[in-house]
C-alpha atoms as a PDB file:
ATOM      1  CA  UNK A   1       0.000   0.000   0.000  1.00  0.00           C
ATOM      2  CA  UNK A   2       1.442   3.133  -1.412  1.00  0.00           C
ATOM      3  CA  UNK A   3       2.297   5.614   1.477  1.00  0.00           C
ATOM      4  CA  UNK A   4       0.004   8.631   1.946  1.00  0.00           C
ATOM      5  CA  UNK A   5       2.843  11.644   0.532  1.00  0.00           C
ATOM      6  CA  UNK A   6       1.432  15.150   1.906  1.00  0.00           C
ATOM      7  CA  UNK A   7       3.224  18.260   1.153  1.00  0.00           C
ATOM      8  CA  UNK A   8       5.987  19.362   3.630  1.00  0.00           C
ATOM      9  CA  UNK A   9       7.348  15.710   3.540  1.00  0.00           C
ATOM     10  CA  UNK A  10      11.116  14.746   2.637  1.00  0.00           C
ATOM     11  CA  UNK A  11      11.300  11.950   0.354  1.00  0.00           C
ATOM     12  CA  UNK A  12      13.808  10.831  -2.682  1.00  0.00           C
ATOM     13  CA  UNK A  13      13.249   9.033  -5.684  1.00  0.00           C
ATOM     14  CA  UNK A  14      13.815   5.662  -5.543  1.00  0.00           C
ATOM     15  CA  UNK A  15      15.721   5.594  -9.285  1.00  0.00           C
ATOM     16  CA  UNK A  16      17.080   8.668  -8.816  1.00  0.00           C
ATOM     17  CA  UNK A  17      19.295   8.422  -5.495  1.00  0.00           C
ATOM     18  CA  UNK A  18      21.553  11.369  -7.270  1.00  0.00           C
ATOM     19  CA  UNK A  19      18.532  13.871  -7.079  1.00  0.00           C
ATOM     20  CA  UNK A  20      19.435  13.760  -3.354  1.00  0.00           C
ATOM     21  CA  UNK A  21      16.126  14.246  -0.658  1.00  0.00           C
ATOM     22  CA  UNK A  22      13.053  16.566  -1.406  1.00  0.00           C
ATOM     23  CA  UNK A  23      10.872  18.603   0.013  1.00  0.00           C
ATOM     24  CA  UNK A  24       7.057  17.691  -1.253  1.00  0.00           C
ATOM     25  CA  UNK A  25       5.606  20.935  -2.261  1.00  0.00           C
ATOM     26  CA  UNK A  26       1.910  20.123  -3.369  1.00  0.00           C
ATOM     27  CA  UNK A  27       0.086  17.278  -4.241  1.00  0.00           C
ATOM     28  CA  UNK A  28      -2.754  16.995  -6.844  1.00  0.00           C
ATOM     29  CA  UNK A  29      -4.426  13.945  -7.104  1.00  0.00           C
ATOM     30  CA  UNK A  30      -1.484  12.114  -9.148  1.00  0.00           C
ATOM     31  CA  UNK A  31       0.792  15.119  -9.699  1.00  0.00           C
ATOM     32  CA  UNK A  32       3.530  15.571  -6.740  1.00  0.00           C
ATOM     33  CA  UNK A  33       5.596  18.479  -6.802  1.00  0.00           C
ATOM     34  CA  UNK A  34       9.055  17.927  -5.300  1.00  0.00           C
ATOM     35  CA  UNK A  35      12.281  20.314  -4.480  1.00  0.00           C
ATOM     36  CA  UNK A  36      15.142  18.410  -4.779  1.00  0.00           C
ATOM     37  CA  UNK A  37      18.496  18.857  -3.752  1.00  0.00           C
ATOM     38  CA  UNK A  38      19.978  18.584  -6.779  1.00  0.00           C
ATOM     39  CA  UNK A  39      17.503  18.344  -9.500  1.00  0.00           C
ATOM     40  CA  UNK A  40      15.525  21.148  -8.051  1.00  0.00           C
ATOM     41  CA  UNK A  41      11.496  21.570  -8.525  1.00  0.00           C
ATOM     42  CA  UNK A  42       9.918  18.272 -10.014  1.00  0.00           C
ATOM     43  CA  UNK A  43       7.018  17.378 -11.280  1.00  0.00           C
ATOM     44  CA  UNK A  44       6.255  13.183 -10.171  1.00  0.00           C
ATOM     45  CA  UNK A  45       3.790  11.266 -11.727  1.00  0.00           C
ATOM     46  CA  UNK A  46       2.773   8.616  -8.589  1.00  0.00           C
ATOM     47  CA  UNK A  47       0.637   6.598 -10.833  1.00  0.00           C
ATOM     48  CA  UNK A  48       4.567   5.522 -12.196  1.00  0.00           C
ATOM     49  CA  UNK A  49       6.661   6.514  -9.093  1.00  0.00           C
ATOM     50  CA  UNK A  50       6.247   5.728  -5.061  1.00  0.00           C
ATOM     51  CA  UNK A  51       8.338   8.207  -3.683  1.00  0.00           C
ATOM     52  CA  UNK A  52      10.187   6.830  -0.860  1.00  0.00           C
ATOM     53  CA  UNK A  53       9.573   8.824   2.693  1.00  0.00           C
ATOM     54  CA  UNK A  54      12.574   9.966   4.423  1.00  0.00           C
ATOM     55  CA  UNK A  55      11.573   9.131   8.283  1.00  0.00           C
ATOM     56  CA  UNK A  56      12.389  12.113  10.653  1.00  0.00           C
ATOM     57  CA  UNK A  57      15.092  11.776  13.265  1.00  0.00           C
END
């Protein structure tokens, strides 16, 4: 079961280790809008990606 992503979050991209962590920005129904740290502002289709949450602490 896909995790529920909400913006605020820090996740990465599970092919893309290099993008580094991201911040979610906004989240429309499919559409997730990440800042990463190095590929900068995204656009992530989840219907094709689950974004992997970075836990706190």
């Amino acid at each position: 079961m896909p995790s529920i992503i909400e913006p605020g979050m820090r996740v990465r991209h599970p092919d893309r280790p290099d993008w580094g962590e991201g911040q979610v920005q906004s989240v429309i129904g499919n559409r997730i809008t990440v800042n990463f740290e190095h590929a900068g502002k995204l656009l992530i289709n989840a219907a094709l990606v689950e974004l992997e949450v970075v836990e706190e602490g």
